[in-house]
C-alpha atoms as a PDB file:
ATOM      1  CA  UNK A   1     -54.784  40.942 277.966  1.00  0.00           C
ATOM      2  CA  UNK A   2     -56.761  37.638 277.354  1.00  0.00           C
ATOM      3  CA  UNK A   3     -60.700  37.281 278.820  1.00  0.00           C
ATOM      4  CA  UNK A   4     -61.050  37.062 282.990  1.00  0.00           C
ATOM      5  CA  UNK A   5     -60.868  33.001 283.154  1.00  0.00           C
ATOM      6  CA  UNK A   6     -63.079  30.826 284.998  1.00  0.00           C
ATOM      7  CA  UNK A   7     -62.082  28.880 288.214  1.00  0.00           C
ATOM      8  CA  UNK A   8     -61.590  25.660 286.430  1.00  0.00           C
ATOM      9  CA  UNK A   9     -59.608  27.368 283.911  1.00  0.00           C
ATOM     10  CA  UNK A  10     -57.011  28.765 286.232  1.00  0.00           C
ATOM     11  CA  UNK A  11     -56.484  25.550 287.926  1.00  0.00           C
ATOM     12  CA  UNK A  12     -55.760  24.141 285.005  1.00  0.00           C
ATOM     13  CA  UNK A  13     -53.310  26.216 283.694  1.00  0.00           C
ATOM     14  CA  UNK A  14     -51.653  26.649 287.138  1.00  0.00           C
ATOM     15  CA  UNK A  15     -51.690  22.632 287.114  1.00  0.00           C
ATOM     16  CA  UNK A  16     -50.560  22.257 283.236  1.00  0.00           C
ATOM     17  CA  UNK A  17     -48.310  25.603 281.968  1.00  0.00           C
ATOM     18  CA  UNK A  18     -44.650  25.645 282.774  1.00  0.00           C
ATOM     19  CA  UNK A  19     -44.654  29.049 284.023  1.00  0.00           C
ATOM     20  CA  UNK A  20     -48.349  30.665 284.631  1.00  0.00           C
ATOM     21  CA  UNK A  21     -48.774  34.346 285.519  1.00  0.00           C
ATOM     22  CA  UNK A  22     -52.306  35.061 287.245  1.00  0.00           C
ATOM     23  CA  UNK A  23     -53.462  38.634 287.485  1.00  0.00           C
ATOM     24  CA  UNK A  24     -56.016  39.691 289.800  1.00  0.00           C
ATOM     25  CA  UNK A  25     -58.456  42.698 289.843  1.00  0.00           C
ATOM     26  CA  UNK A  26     -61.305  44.024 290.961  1.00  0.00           C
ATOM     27  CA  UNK A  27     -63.261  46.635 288.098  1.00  0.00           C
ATOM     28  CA  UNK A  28     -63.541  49.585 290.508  1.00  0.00           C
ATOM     29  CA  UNK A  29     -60.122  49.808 291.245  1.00  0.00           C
ATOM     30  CA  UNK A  30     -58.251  52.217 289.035  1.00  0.00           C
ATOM     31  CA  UNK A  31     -54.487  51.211 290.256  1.00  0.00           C
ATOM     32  CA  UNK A  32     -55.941  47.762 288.745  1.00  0.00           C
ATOM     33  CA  UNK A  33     -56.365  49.180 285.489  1.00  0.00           C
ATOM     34  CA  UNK A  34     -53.358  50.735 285.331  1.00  0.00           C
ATOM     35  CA  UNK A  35     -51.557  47.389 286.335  1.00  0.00           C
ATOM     36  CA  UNK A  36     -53.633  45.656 283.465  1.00  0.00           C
ATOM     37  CA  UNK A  37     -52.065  47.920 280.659  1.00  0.00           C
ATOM     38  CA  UNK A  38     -48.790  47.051 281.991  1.00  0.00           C
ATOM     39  CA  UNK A  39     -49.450  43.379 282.562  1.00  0.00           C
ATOM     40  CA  UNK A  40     -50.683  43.788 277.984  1.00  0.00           C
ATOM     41  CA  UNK A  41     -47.458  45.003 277.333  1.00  0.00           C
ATOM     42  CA  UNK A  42     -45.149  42.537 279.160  1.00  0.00           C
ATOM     43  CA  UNK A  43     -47.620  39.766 277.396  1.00  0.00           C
ATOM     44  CA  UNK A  44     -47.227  40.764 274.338  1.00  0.00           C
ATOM     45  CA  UNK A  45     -43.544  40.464 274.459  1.00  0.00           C
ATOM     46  CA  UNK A  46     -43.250  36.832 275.983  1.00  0.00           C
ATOM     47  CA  UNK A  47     -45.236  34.180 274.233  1.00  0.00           C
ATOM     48  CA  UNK A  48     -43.824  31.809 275.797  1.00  0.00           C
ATOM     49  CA  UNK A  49     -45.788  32.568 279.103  1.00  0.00           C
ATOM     50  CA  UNK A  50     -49.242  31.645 279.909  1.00  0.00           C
ATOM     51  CA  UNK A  51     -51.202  34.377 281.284  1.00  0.00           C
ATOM     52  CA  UNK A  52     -54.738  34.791 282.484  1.00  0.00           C
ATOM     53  CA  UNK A  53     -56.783  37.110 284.660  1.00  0.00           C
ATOM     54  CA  UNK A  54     -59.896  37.081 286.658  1.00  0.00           C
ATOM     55  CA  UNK A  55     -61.807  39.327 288.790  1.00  0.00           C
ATOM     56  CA  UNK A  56     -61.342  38.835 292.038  1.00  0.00           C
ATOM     57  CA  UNK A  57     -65.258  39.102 292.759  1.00  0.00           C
ATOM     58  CA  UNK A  58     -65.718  36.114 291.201  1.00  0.00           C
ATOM     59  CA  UNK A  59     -63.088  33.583 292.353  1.00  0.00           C
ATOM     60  CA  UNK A  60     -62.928  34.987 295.986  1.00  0.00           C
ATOM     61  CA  UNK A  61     -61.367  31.187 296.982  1.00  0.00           C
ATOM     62  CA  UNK A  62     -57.961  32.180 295.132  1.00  0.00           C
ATOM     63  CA  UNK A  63     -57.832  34.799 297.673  1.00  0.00           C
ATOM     64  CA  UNK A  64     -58.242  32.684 300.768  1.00  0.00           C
ATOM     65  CA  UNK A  65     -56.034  29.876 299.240  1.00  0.00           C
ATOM     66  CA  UNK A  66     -53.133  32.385 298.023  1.00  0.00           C
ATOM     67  CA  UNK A  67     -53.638  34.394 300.778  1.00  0.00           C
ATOM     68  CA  UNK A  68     -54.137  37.209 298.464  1.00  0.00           C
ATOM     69  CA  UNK A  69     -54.314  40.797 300.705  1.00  0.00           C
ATOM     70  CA  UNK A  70     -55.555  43.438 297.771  1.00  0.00           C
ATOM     71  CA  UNK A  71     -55.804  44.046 294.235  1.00  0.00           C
ATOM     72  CA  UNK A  72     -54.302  44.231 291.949  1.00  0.00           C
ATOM     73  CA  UNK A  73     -52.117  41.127 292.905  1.00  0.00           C
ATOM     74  CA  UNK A  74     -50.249  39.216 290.254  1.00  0.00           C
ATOM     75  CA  UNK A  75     -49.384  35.205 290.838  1.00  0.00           C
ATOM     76  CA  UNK A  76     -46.215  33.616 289.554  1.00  0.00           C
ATOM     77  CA  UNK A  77     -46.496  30.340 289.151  1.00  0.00           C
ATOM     78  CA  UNK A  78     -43.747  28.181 287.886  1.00  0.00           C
ATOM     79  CA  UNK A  79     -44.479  24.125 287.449  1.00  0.00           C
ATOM     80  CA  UNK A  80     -47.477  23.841 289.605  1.00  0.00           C
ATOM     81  CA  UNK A  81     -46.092  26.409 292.347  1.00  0.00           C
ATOM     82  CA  UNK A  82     -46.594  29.444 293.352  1.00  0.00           C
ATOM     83  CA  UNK A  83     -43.244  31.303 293.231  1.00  0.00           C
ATOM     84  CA  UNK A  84     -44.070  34.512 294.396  1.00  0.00           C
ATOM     85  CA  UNK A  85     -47.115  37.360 294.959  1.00  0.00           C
ATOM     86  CA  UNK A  86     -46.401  40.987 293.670  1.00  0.00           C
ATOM     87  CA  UNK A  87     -48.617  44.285 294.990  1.00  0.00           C
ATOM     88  CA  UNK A  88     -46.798  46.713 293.635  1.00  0.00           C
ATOM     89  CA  UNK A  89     -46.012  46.486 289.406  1.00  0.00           C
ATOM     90  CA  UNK A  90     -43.816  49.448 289.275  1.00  0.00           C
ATOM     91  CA  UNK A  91     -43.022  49.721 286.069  1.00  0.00           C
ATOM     92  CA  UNK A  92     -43.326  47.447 282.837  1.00  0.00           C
ATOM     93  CA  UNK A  93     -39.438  46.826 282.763  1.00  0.00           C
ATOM     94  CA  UNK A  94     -39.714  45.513 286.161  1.00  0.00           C
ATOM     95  CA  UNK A  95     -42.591  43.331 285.393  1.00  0.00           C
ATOM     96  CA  UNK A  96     -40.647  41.924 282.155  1.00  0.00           C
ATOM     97  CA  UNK A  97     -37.617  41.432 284.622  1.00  0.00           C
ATOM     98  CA  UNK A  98     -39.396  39.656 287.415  1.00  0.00           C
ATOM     99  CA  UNK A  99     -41.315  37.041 284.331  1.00  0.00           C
ATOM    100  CA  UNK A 100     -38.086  36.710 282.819  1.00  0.00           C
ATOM    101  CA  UNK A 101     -36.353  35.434 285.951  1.00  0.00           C
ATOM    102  CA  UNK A 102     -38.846  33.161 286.741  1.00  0.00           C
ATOM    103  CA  UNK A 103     -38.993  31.412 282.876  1.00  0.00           C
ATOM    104  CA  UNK A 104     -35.285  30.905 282.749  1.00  0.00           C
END
């Protein structure tokens, strides 16, 4: 999974990538860091997403402006708009499903 990005940096890429997938964490959360393994995976085998990630801690206005209710949290965005919010990453095949039904 790429570096946490910055504020500015997710607003641009929700703003400028086709389809942009926004994971959110906090470090002390161990169902987080299981969801990040998953979320390296399902990156590795689409390209042709943009992903980024960011601590929660440090971006707390993405929470109040997605409405954001825990970590980990995972934002689909698909031409400037948010498509839909997912808690609960089950399973890497339903990750790739969910990203592949939102890039088509």
């Amino acid at each position: 999974m790429t570096p946490d990005w910055s504020l500015e940096e997710i607003q641009n890429g929700i703003k400028q990538e086709r389809v942009f997938a926004l994971y959110l964490y906090t470090p002390m959360c161990g169902t987080c860091q299981l969801a990040g393994k998953m979320l390296s995976i399902v990156e590795k085998t689409m390209p042709q997403i943009k992903f980024a990630r960011s601590d929660l801690n440090f971006v707390p206005q993405l929470a109040e402006e997605f409405s954001v209710e825990s970590v980990p949290c995972l934002l689909l965005f698909k031409k400037n708009e948010l498509q839909d919010k997912l808690y609960a990453f089950h399973s890497v095949p339903f990750l790739y499903e969910k990203l592949l039904k939102l890039n088509d």
